[in-house]
C-alpha atoms as a PDB file:
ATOM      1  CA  UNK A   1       0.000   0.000   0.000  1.00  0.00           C
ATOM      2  CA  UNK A   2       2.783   2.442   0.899  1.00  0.00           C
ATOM      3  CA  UNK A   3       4.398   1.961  -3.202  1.00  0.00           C
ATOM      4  CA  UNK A   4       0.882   2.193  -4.599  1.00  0.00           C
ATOM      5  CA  UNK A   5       1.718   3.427  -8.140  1.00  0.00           C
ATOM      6  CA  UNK A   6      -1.260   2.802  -9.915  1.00  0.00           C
ATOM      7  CA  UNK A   7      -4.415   5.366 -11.414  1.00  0.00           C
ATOM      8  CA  UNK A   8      -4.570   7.578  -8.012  1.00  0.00           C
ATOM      9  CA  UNK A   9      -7.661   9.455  -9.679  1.00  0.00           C
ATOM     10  CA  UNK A  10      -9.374   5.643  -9.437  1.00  0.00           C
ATOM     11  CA  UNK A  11      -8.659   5.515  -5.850  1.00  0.00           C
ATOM     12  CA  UNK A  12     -10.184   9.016  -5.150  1.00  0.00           C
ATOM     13  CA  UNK A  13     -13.256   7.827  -6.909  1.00  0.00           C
ATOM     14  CA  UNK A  14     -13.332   4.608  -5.603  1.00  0.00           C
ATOM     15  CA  UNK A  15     -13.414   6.282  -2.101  1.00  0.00           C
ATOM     16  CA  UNK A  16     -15.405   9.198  -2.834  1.00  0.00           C
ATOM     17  CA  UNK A  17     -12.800  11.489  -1.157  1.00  0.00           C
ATOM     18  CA  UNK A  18      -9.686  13.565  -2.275  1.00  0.00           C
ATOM     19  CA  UNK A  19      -7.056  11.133  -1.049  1.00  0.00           C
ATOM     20  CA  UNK A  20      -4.135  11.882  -3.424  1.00  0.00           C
ATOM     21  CA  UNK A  21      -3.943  15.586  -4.353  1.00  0.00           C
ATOM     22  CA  UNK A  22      -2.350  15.599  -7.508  1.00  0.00           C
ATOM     23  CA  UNK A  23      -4.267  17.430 -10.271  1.00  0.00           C
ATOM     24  CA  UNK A  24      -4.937  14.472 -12.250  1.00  0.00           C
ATOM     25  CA  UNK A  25      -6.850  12.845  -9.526  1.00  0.00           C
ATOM     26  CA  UNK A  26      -8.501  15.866  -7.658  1.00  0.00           C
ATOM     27  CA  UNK A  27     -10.074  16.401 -11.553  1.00  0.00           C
ATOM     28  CA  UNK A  28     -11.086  12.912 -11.814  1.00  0.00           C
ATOM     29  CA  UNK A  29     -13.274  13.117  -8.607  1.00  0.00           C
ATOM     30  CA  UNK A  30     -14.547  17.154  -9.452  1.00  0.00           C
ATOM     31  CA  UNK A  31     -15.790  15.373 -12.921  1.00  0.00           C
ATOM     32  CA  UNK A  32     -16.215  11.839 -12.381  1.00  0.00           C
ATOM     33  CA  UNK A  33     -16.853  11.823  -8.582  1.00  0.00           C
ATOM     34  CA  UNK A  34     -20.549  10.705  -8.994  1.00  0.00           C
ATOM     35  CA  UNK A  35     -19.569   7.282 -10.443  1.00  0.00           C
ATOM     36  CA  UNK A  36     -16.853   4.405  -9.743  1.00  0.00           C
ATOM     37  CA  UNK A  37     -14.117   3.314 -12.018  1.00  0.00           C
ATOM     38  CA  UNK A  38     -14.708   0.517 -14.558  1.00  0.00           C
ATOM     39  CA  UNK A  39     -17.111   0.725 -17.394  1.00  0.00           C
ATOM     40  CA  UNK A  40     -20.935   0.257 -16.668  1.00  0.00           C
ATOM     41  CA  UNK A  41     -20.496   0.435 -13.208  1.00  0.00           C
ATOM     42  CA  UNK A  42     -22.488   2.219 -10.320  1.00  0.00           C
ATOM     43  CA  UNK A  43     -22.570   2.562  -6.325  1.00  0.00           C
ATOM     44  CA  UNK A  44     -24.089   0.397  -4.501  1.00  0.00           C
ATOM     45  CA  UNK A  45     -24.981   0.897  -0.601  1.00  0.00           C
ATOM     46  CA  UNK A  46     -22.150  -1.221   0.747  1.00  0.00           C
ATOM     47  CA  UNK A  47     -22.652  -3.341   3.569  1.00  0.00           C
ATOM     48  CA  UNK A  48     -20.943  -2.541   7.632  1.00  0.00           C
ATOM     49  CA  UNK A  49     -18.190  -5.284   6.435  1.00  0.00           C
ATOM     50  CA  UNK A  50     -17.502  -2.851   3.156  1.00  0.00           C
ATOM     51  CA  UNK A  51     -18.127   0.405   4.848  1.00  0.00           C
ATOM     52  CA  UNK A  52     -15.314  -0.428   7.304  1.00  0.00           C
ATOM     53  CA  UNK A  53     -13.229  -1.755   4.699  1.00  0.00           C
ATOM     54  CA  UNK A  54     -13.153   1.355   2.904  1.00  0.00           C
ATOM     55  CA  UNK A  55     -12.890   3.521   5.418  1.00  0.00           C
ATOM     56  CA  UNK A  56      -9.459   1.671   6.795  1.00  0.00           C
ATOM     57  CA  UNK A  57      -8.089   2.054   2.747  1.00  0.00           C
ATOM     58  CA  UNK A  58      -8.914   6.041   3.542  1.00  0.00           C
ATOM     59  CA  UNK A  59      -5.992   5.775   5.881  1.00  0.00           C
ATOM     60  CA  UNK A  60      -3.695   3.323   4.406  1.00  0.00           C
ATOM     61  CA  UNK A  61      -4.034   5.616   1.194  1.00  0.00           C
ATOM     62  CA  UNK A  62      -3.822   8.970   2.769  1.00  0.00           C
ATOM     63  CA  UNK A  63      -1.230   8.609   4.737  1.00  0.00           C
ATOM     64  CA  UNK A  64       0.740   5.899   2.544  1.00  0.00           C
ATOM     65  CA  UNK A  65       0.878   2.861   5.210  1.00  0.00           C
ATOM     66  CA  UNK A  66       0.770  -0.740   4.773  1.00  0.00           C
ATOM     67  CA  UNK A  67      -1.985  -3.019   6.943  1.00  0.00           C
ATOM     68  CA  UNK A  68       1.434  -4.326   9.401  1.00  0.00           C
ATOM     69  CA  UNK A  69       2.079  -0.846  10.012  1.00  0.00           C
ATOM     70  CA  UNK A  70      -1.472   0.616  10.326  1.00  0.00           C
ATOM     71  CA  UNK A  71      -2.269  -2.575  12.781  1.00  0.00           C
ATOM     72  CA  UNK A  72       1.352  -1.255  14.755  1.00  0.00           C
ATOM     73  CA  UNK A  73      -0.432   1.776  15.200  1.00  0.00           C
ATOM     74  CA  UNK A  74      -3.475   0.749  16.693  1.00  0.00           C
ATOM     75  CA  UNK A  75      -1.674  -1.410  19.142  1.00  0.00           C
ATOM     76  CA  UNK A  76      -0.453   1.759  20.041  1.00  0.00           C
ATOM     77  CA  UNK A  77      -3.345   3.740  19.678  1.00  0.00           C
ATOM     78  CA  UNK A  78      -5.293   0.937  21.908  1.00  0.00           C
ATOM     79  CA  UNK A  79      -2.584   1.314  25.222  1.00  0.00           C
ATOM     80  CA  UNK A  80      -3.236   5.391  25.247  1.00  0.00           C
ATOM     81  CA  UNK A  81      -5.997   6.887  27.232  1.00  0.00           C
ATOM     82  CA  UNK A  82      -8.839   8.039  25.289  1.00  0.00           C
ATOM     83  CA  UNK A  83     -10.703   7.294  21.969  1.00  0.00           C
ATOM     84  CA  UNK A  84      -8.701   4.748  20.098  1.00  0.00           C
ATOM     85  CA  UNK A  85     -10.061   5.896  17.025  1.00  0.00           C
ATOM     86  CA  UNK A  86      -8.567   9.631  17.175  1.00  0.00           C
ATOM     87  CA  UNK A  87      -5.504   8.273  18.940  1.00  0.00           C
ATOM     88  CA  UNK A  88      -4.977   6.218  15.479  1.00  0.00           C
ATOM     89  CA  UNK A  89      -5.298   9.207  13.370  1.00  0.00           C
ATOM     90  CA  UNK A  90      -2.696  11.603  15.646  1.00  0.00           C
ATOM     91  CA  UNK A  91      -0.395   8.577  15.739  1.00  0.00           C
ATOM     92  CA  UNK A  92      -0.801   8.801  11.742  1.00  0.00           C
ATOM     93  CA  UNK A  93      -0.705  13.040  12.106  1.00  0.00           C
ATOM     94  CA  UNK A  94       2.803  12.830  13.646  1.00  0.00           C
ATOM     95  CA  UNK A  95       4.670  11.231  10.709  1.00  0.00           C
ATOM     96  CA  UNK A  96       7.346  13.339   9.274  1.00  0.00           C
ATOM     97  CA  UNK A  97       5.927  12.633   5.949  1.00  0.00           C
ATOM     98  CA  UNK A  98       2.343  14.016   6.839  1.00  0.00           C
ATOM     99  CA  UNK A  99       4.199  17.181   8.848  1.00  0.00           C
ATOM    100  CA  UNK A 100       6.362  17.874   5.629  1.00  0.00           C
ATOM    101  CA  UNK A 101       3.456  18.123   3.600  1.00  0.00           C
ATOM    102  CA  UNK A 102       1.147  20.009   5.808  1.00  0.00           C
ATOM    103  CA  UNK A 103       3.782  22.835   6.720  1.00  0.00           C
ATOM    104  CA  UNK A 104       3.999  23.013   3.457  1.00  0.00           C
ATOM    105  CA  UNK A 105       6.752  21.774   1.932  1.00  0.00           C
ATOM    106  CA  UNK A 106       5.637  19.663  -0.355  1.00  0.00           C
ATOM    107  CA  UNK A 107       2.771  19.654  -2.813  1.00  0.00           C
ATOM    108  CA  UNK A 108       0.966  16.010  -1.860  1.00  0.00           C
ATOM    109  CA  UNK A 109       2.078  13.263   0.524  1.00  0.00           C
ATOM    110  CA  UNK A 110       3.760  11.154  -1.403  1.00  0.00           C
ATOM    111  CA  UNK A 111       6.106  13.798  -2.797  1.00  0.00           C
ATOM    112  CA  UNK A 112       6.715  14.503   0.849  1.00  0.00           C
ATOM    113  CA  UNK A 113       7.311  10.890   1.637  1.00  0.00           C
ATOM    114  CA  UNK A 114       9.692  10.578  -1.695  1.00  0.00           C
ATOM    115  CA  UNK A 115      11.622  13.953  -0.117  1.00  0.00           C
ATOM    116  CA  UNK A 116      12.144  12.091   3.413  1.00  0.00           C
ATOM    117  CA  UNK A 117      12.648   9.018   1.829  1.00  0.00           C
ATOM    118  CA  UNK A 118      16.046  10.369  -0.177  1.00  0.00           C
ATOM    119  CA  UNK A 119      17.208  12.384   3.152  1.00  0.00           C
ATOM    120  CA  UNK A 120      16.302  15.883   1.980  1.00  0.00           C
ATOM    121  CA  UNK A 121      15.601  16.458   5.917  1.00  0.00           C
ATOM    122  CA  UNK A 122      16.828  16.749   9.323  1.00  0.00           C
ATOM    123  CA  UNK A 123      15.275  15.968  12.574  1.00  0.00           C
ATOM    124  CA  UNK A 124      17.530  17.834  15.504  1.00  0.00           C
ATOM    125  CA  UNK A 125      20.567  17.788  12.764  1.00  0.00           C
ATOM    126  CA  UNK A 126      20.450  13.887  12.274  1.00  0.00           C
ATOM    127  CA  UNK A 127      19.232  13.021   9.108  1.00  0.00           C
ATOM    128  CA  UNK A 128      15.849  10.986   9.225  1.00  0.00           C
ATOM    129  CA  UNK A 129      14.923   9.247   5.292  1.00  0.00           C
ATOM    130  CA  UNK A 130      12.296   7.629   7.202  1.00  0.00           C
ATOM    131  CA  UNK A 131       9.295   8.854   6.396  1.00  0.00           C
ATOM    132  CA  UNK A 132       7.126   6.890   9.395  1.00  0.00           C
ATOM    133  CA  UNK A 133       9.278   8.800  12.028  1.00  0.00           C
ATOM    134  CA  UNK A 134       7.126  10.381  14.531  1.00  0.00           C
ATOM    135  CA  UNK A 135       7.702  13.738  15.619  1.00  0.00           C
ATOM    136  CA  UNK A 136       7.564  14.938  19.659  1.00  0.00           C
ATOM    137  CA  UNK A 137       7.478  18.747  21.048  1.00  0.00           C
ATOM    138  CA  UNK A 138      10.314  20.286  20.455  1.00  0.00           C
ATOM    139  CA  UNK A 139      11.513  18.442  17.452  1.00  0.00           C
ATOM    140  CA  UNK A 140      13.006  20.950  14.755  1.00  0.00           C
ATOM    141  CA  UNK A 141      13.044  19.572  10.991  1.00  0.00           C
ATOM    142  CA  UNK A 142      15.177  21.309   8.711  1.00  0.00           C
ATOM    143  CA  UNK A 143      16.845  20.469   5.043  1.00  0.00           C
ATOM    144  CA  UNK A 144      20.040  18.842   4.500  1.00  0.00           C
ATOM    145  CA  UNK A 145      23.202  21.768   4.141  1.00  0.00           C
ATOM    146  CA  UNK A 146      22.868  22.091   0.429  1.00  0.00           C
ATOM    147  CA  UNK A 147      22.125  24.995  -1.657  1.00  0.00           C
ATOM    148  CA  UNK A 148      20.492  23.148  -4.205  1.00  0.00           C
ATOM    149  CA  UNK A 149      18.112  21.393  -1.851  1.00  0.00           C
ATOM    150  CA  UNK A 150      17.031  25.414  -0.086  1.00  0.00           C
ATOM    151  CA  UNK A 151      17.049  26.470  -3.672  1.00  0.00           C
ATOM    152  CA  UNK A 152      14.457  23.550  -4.948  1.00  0.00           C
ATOM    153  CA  UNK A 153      12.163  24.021  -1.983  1.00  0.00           C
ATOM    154  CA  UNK A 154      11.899  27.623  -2.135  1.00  0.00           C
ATOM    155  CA  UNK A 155      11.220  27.421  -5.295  1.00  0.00           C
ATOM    156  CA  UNK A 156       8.699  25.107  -4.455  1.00  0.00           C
ATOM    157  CA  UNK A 157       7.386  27.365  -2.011  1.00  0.00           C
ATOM    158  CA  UNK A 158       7.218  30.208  -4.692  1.00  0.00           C
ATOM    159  CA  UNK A 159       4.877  27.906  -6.883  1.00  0.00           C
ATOM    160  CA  UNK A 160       1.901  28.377  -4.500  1.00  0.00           C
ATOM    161  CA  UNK A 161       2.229  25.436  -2.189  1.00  0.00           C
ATOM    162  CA  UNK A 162       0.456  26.055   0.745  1.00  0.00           C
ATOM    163  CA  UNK A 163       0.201  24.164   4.282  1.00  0.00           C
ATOM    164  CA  UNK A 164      -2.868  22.775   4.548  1.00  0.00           C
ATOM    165  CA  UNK A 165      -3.364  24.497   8.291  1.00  0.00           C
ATOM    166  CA  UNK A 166      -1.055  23.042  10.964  1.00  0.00           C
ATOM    167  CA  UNK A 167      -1.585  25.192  14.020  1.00  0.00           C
ATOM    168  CA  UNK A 168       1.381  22.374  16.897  1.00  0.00           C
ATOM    169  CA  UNK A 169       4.095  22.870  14.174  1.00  0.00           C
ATOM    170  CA  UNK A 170       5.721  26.152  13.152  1.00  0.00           C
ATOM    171  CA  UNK A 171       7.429  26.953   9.785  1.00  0.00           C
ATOM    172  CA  UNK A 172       9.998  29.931   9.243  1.00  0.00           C
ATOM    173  CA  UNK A 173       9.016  30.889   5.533  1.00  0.00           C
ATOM    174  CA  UNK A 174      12.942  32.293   5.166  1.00  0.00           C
ATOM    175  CA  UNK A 175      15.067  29.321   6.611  1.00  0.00           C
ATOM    176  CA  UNK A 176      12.494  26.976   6.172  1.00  0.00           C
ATOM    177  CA  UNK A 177      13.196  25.711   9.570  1.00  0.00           C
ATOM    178  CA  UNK A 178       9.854  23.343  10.909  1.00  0.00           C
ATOM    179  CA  UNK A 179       9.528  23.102  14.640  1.00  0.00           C
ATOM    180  CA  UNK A 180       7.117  21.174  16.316  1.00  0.00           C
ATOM    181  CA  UNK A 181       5.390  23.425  19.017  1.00  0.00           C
ATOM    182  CA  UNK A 182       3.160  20.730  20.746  1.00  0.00           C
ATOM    183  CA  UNK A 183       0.935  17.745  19.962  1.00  0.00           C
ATOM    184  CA  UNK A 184      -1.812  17.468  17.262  1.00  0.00           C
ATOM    185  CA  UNK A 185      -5.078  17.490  18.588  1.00  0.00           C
ATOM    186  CA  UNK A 186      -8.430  15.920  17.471  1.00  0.00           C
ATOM    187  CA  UNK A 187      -9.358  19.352  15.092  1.00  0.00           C
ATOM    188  CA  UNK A 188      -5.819  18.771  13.790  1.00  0.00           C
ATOM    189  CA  UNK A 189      -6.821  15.364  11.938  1.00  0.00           C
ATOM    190  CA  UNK A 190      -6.888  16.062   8.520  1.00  0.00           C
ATOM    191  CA  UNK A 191      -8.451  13.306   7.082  1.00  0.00           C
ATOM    192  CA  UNK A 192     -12.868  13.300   7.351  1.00  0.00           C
ATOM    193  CA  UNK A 193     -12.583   9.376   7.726  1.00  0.00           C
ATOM    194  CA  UNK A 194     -14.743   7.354  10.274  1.00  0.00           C
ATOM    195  CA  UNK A 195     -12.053   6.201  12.787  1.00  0.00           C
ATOM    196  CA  UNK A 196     -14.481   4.093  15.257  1.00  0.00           C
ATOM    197  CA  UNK A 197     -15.445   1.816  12.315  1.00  0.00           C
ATOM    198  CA  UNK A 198     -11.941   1.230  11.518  1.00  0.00           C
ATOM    199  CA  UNK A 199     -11.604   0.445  15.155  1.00  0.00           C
ATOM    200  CA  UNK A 200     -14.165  -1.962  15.121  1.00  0.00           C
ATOM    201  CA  UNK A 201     -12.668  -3.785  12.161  1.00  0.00           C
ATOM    202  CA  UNK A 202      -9.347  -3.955  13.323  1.00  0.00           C
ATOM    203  CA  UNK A 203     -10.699  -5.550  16.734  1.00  0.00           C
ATOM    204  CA  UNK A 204     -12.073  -8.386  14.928  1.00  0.00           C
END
């Protein structure tokens, strides 16, 4: 799930929801939204079974996991205090892939998760090209020493990407310095995805 490289617009139609944000896909589901991919094809009211099923591929998609690693993190979400369901979805907010993209640095996830993955970043000067690393207060992310890497991402910058609203981390526009002020709470979840039913499934 994590090296998905197929149609992303069919996934975004598939789960009626703007899970990969490149333009190709956000325009299949602005024109095609209404119906599923394949030919001659049309929703159907899916059952609790399918419901829950979809909304656990909402995750693995959006925030590029496999099913071991998603079931990792409701291990973890299930020995924290509190609603397992949001604790699974802040577990999945404190990746340094999903805080790359939001401060904006990136333009969609997995060019975030590509970035990490070839050590464009720093987390407290050591060099992280994991992109499932999760972030704690205080943790500053910065790029690599090299010109060319500042250059590329202000230039990126300059293109129009925009965070997507990320009030526990900090970015410095001019040294493009990230710093994470606190921990994400349950407005911070950026994904509309039904948690509890993803919960339930994974407790079967």
């Amino acid at each position: 799930m994590a090296r998905y490289s197929g149609p992303k617009g069919r996934i975004n139609r598939r789960l009626q929801a703007l899970i990969y944000e490149n333009s190709g896909a956000a325009k299949a589901l602005e024109k095609r939204g209404n119906q599923p991919p394949g030919m001659h094809t049309r929703f159907r009211r899916p059952s609790n079974y399918g419901q829950a099923l979809m909304e656990k591929q909402k995750i693995k998609h959006y925030y590029g996991i496999g099913e071991r690693q998603l079931r990792r993190y409701f291990d973890k979400a299930t020995a924290q205090k509190g609603n397992t369901g949001e604790n699974l979805l802040l577990i999945c907010e404190q990746r340094l892939d999903n805080v790359v993209r939001r401060v904006g640095l990136a333009k969609t996830r997995p060019q975030a998760r590509q970035g990490v993955a070839h050590g464009h970043f720093r987390v407290n000067g050591v060099k992280v090209d994991k992109p499932s690393f999760l972030l704690r207060p205080g943790d500053v992310i910065t790029l690599r020493p090299r010109p060319t890497l500042l250059r590329m991402y202000k230039d990126l910058r300059e293109q129009g990407v925009e965070g997507e609203g990320c009030e526990w981390v900090s970015l410095d526009s001019d040294t493009l310095v990230a710093t994470v002020n606190g921990k994400p709470a349950g407005s911070d979840i950026s994904l509309p995805v039904d948690a509890n039913t993803v919960v339930e499934f994974l407790s079967r």
